[in-house]
Protein backbone atom coordinates (compact mmCIF):
# COMPACT_ATOMS: atom_id res chain seq x y z
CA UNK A 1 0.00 0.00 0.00
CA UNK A 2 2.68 2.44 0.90
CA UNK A 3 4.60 1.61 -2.18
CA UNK A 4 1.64 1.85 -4.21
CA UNK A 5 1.32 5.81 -2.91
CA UNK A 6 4.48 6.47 -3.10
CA UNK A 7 4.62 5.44 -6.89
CA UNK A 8 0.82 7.34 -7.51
CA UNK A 9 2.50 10.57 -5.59
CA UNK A 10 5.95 9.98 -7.99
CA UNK A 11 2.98 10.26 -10.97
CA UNK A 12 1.41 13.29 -9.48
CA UNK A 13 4.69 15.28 -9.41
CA UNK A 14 5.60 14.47 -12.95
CA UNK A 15 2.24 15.48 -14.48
CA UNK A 16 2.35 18.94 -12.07
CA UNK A 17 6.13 19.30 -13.78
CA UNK A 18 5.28 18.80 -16.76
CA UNK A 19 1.98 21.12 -16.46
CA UNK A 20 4.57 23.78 -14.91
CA UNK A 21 6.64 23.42 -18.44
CA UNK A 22 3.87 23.45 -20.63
CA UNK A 23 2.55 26.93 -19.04
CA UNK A 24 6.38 28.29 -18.96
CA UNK A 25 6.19 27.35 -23.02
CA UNK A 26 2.89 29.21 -23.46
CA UNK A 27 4.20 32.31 -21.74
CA UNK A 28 5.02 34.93 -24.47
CA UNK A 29 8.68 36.14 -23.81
CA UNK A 30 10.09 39.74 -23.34
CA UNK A 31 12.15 38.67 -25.74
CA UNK A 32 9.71 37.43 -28.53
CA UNK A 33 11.01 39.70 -31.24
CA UNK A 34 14.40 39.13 -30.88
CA UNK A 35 14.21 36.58 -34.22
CA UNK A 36 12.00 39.41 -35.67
CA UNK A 37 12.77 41.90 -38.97
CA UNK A 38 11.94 44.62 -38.11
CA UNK A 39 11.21 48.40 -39.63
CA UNK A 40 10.71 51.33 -38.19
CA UNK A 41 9.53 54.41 -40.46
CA UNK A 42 8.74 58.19 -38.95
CA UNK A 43 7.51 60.07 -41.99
CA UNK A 44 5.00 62.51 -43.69
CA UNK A 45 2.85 61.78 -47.00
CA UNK A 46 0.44 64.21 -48.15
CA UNK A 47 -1.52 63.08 -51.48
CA UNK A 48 -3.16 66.22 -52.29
CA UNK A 49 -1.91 69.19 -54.28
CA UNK A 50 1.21 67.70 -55.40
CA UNK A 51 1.84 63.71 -53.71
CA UNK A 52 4.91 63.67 -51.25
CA UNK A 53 5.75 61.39 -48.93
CA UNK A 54 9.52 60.65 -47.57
CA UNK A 55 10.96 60.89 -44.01
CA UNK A 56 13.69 57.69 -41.82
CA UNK A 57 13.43 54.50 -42.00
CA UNK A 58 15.19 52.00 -39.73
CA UNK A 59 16.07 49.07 -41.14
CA UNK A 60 16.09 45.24 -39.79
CA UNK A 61 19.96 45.23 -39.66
CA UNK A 62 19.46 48.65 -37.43
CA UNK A 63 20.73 50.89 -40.14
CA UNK A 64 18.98 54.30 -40.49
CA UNK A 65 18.18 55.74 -43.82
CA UNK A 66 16.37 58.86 -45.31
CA UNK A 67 14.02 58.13 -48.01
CA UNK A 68 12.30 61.00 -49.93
CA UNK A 69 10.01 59.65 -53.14
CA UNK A 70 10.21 62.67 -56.20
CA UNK A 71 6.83 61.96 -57.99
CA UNK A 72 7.21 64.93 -60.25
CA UNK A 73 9.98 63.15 -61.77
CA UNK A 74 9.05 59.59 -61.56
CA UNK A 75 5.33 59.30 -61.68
CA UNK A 76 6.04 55.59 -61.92
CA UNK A 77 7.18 55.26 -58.61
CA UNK A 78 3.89 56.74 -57.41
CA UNK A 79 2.00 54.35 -59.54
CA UNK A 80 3.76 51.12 -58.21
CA UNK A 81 3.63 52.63 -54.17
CA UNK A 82 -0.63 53.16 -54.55
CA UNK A 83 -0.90 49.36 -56.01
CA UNK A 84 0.52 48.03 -52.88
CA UNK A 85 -0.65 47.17 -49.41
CA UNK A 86 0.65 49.83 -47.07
CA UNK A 87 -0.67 47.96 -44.11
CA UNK A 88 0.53 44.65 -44.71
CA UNK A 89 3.76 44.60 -46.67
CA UNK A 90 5.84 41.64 -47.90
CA UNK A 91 9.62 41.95 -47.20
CA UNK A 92 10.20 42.41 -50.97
CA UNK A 93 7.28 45.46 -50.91
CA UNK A 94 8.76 46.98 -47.76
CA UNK A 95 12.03 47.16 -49.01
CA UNK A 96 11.09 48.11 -52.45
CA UNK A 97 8.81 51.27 -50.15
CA UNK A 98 12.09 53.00 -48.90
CA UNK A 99 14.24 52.17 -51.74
CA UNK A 100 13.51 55.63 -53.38
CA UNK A 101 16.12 58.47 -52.37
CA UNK A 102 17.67 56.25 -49.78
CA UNK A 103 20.40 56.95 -47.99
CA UNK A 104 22.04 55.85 -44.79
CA UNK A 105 22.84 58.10 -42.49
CA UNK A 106 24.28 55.77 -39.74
CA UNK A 107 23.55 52.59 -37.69
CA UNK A 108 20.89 52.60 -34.62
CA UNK A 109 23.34 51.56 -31.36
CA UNK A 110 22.85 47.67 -30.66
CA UNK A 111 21.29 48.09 -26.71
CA UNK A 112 19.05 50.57 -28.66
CA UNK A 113 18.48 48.37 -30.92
CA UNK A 114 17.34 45.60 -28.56
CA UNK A 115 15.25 48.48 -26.34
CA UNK A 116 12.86 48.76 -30.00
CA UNK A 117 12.76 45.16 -29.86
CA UNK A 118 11.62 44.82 -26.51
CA UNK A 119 9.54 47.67 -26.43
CA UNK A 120 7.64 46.30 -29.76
CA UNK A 121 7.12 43.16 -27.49
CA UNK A 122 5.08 45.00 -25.07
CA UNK A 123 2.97 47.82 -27.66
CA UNK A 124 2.00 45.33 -30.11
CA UNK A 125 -0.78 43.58 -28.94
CA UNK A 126 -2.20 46.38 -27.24
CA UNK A 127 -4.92 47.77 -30.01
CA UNK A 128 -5.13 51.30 -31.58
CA UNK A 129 -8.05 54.13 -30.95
CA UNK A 130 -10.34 54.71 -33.95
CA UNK A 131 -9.11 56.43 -36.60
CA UNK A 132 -10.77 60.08 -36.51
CA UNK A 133 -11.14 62.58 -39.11
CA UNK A 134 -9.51 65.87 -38.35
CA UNK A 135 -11.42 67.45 -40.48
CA UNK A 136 -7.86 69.80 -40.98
CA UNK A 137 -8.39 69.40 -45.17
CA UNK A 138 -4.88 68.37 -47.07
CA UNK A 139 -3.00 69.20 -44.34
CA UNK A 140 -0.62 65.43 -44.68
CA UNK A 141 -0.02 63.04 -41.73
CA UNK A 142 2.85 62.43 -40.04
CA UNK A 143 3.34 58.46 -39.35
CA UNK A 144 5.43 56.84 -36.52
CA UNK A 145 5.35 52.91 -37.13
CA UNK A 146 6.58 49.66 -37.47
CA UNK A 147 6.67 46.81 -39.14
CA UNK A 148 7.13 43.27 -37.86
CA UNK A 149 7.81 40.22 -39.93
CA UNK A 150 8.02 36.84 -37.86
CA UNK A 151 10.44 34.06 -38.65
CA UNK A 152 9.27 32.28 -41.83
CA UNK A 153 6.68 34.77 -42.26
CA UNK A 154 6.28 36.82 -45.57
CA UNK A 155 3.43 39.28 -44.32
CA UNK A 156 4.18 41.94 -42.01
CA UNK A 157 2.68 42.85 -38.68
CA UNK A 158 1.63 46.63 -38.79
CA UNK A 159 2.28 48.39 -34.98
CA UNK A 160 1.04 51.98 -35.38
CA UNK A 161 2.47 53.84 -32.98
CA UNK A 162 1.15 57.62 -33.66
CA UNK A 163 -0.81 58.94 -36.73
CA UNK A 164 -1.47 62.82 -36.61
CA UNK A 165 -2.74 65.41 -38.95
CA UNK A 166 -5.58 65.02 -41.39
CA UNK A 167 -6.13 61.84 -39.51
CA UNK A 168 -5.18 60.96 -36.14
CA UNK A 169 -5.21 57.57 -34.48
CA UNK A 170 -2.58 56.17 -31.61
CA UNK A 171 -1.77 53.00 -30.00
CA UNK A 172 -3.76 52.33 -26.79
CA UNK A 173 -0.40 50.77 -24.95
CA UNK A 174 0.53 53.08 -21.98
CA UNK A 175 4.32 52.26 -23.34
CA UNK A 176 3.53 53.60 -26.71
CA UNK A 177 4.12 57.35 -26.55
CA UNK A 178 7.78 56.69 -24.77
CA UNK A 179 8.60 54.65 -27.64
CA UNK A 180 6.78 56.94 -30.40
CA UNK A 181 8.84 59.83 -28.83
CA UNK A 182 11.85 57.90 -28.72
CA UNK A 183 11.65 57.25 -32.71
CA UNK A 184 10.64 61.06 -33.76
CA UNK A 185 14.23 61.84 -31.40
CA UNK A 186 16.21 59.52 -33.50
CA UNK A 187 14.83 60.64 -36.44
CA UNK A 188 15.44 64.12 -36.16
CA UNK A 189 19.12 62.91 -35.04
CA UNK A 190 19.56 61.16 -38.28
CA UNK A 191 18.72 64.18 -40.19
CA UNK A 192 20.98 66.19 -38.49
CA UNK A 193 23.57 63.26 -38.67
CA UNK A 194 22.86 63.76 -42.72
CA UNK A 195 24.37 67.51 -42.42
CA UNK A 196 26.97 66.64 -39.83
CA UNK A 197 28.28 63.00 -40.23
CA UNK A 198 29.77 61.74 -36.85
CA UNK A 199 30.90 58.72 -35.62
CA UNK A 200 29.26 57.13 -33.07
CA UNK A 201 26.09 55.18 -33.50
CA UNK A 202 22.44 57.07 -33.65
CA UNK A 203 20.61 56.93 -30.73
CA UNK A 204 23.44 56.89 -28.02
CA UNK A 205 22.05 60.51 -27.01
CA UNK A 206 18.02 59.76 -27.09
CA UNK A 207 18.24 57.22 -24.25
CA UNK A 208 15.51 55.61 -23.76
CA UNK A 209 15.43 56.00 -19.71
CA UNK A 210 15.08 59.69 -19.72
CA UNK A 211 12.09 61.55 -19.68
CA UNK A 212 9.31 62.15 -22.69
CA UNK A 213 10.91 64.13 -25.19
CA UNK A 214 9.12 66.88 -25.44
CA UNK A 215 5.92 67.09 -28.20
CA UNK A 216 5.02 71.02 -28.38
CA UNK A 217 2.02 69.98 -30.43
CA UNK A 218 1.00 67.40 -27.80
CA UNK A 219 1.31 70.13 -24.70
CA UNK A 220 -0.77 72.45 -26.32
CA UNK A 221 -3.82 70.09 -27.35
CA UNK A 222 -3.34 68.65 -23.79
CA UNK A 223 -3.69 72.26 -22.12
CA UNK A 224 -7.13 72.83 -24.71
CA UNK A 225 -8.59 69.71 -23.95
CA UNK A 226 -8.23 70.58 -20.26
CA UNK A 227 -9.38 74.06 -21.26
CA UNK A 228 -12.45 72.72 -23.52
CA UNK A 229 -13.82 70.09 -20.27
CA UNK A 230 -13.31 73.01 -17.70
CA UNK A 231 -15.74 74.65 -20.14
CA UNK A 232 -19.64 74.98 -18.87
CA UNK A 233 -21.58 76.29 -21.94
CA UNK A 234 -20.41 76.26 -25.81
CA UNK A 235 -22.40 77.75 -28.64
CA UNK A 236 -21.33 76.14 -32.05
CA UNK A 237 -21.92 77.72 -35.43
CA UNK A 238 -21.32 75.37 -38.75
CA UNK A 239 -21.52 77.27 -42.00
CA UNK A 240 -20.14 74.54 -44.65
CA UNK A 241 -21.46 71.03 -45.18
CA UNK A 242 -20.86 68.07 -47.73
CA UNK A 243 -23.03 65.64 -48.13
CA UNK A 244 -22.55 62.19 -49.14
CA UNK A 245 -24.87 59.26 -50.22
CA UNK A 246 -24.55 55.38 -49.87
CA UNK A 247 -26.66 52.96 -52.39
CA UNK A 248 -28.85 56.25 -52.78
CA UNK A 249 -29.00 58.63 -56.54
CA UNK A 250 -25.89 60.74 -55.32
CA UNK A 251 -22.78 59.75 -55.65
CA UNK A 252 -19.78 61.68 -54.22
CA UNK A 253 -19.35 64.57 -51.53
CA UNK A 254 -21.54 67.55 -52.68
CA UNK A 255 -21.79 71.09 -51.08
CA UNK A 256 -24.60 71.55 -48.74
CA UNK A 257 -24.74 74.87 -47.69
CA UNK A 258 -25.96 75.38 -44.21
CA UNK A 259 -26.46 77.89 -41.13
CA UNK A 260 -26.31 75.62 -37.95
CA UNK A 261 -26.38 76.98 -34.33
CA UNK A 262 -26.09 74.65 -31.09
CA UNK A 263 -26.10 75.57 -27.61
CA UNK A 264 -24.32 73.10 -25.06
CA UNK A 265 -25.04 73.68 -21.40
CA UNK A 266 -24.51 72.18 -18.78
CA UNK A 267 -21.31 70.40 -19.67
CA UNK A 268 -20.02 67.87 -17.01
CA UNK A 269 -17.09 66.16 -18.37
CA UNK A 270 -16.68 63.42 -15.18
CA UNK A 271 -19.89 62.79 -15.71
CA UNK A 272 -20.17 62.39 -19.66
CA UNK A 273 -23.36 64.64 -19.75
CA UNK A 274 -24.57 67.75 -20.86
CA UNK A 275 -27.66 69.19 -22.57
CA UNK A 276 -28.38 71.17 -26.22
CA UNK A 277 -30.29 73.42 -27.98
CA UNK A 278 -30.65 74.17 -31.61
CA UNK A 279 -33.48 75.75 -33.74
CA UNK A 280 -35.95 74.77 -30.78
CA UNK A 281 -35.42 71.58 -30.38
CA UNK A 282 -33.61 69.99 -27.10
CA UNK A 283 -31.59 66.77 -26.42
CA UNK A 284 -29.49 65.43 -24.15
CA UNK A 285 -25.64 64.51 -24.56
CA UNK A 286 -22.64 62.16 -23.96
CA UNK A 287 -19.33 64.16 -23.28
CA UNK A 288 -16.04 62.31 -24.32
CA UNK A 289 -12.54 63.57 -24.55
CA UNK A 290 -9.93 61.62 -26.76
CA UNK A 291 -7.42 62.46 -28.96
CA UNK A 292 -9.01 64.31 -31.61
CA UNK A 293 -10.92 66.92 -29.19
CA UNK A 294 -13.92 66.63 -27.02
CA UNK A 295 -17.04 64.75 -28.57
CA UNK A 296 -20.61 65.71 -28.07
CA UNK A 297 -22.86 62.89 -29.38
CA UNK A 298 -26.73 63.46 -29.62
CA UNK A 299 -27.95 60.90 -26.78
CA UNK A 300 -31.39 61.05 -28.02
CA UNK A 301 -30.94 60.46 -31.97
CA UNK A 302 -28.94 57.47 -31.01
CA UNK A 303 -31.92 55.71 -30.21
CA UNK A 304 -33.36 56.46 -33.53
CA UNK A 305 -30.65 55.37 -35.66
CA UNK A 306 -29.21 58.60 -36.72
CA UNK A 307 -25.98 59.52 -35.49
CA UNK A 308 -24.75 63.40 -34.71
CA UNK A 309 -21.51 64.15 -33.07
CA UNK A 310 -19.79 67.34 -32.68
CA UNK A 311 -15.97 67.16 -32.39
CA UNK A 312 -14.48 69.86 -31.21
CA UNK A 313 -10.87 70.44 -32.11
CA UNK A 314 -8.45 71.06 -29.16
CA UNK A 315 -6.82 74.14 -30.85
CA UNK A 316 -7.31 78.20 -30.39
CA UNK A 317 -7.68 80.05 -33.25
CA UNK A 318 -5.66 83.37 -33.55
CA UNK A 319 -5.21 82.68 -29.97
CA UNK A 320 -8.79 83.26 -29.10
CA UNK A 321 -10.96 81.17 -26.85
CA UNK A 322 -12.47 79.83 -30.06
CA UNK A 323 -12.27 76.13 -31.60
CA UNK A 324 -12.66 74.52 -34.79
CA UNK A 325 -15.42 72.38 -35.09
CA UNK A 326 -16.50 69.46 -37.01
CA UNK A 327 -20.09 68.19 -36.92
CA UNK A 328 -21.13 64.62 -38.50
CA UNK A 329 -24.42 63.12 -38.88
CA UNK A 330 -25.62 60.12 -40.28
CA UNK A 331 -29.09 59.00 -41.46
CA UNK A 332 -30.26 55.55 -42.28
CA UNK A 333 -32.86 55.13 -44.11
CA UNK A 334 -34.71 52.26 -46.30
CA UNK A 335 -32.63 52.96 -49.61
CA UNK A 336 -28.96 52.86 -47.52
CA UNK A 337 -27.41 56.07 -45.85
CA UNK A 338 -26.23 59.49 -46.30
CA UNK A 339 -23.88 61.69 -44.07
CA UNK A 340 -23.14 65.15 -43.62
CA UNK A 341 -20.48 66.59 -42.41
CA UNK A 342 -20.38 70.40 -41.33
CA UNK A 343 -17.72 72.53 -40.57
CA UNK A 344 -17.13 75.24 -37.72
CA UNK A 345 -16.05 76.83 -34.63
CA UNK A 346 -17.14 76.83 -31.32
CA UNK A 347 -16.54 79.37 -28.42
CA UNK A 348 -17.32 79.42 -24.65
CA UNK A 349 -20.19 81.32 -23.09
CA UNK A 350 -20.23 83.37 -19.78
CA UNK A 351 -21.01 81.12 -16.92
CA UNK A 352 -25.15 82.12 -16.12
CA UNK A 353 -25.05 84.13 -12.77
């Protein structure tokens, strides 16, 4: 009897090791991209008015290039970039991106090197917000990303970082704007390294361990967004609008010229509520702040399937206490859809005594 426990115990300690090194297996490691290829590209495209797009690229062997594309004289450059997948690259497409006007400018130090690596461990799974429309017309986007390929993969892994200017959209990892920071610093090192060659390695002076580097854009929205939920009462004017039409007659944006006035009151930013007024009629409202402003959504035509937000752009105009505003709705109807976007400013009203 006692042997026979001692050799069903003997079983029971195996099966809990080997349950202990099946979990340990399954864990993903800090480490997981150290295999990897990876890019890194900061940049700026802006496809209206004249196509540009160019900016630093670091490459999987850590060198650090600047790549500028010159569509005016090779259209066919632009032509073969638009019929690929920007997203989701192959190696050969990636390459073939930052091929145009490349040149390296130095190499990206090796603990640097495996900081990216580690750091790409940790932001990519995390998600990115929605991507929101600025409303700020052919004003470009900057882009801070990377690109992972796996070992014996062909596809890459996109890990958006930061997207800002006509668009803007941002990882939701609270390591992400550290690392996005980090990137935009050795970038603007490699451009200077391109007027002053030296020779250490890039990135030995944007460690990694000191503070946020600082973002004079970011401040700034963060102080108006701070400024805009502090607010109590808005009034809102919209003056433009385009309308669009889904599986309806119209096809296309088309100019609907409007005169719009809304009155917020009330506005409670902890609690996500507030109340509005416009041509008589009265509805209540969800507050949210993200990264493209503060958001007033129509609580009320929710329920009805029609959808009208008001984003209000975390920016002063001429220095003013006044906003730019952008103002979508959406209608369903039996035929399909049609939306409307207007376009604006709002400014704060005296508190009611």
């Amino acid at each position: 009897m006692i042997r026979e426990r001692s050799i069903e115990s003997a079983r029971s300690r195996r099966r809990y090791a080997e349950w202990i090194v099946t979990c340990l297996i399954a864990l993903p490691s800090v480490s997981a991209l150290a295999d990897s290829e990876v890019y890194c590209e900061i940049s700026t495209s802006n496809f209206a008015w004249g196509a540009q797009y160019g900016g630093t690229v670091i490459a999987p062997d850590g060198a650090v290039a600047l790549f500028e594309y010159d569509f005016a004289k090779n259209p066919a450059e632009g032509e073969e970039l638009f019929r690929k997948d920007w997203l989701a690259p192959t190696r050969e497409e990636l390459a073939g991106r930052f091929r145009p006007g490349r040149r390296v400018v130095g190499t990206l130090c090796a603990d640097r090197r495996a900081w990216l690596h580690d750091q790409l461990s940790v932001v990519r799974t995390a998600g990115q917000s929605k991507l929101v429309d600025m409303g700020l017309r052919d004003a470009g986007t900057a882009h801070t990303r990377c690109f992972v390929f796996e070992p014996h993969t062909d596809a890459a892994t996109l890990v958006l970082l930061q997207e800002s200017g006509d668009s803007e959209s941002h990882s939701l990892s609270p390591a992400a704007p550290r690392l996005a920071n980090w990137l935009s610093a050795v970038a603007a090192e490699a451009q200077q390294r391109a007027k002053l060659p030296e020779k250490q390695c890039i990135g030995e002076l944007t460690s990694p361990t000191m503070p946020l580097y600082r973002d004079a854009a970011a401040e700034v929205r963060k102080r108006t967004i701070e400024e805009l939920k502090a607010t109590q009462q808005l009034h809102c004017q919209f003056s433009e609008g385009t309308r669009a039409e889904v599986d309806g007659q119209q096809a296309g944006n088309h100019n609907s010229p409007s005169q719009l006035s809304v009155v917020f009151t009330g506005l409670d930013s902890p609690d996500r509520r507030a109340h509005a007024e416009t041509f008589g009629d009265s509805y209540a409202v969800q507050v949210d702040s993200a990264v493209a402003g503060l958001t007033l959504t129509n609580v009320d035509w929710e329920k009805n399937r029609i959808s009208d937000v008001v984003t209000i752009v975390p920016y002063r105009i001429g220095g003013r206490a006044t906003y730019p505003a952008v103002r979508h709705q959406i209608f369903l109807h039996d035929l399909g859809a049609f939306a409307v976007r207007y376009t604006g400013q709002c400014a704060p009203l005296p508190k009611s005594r």
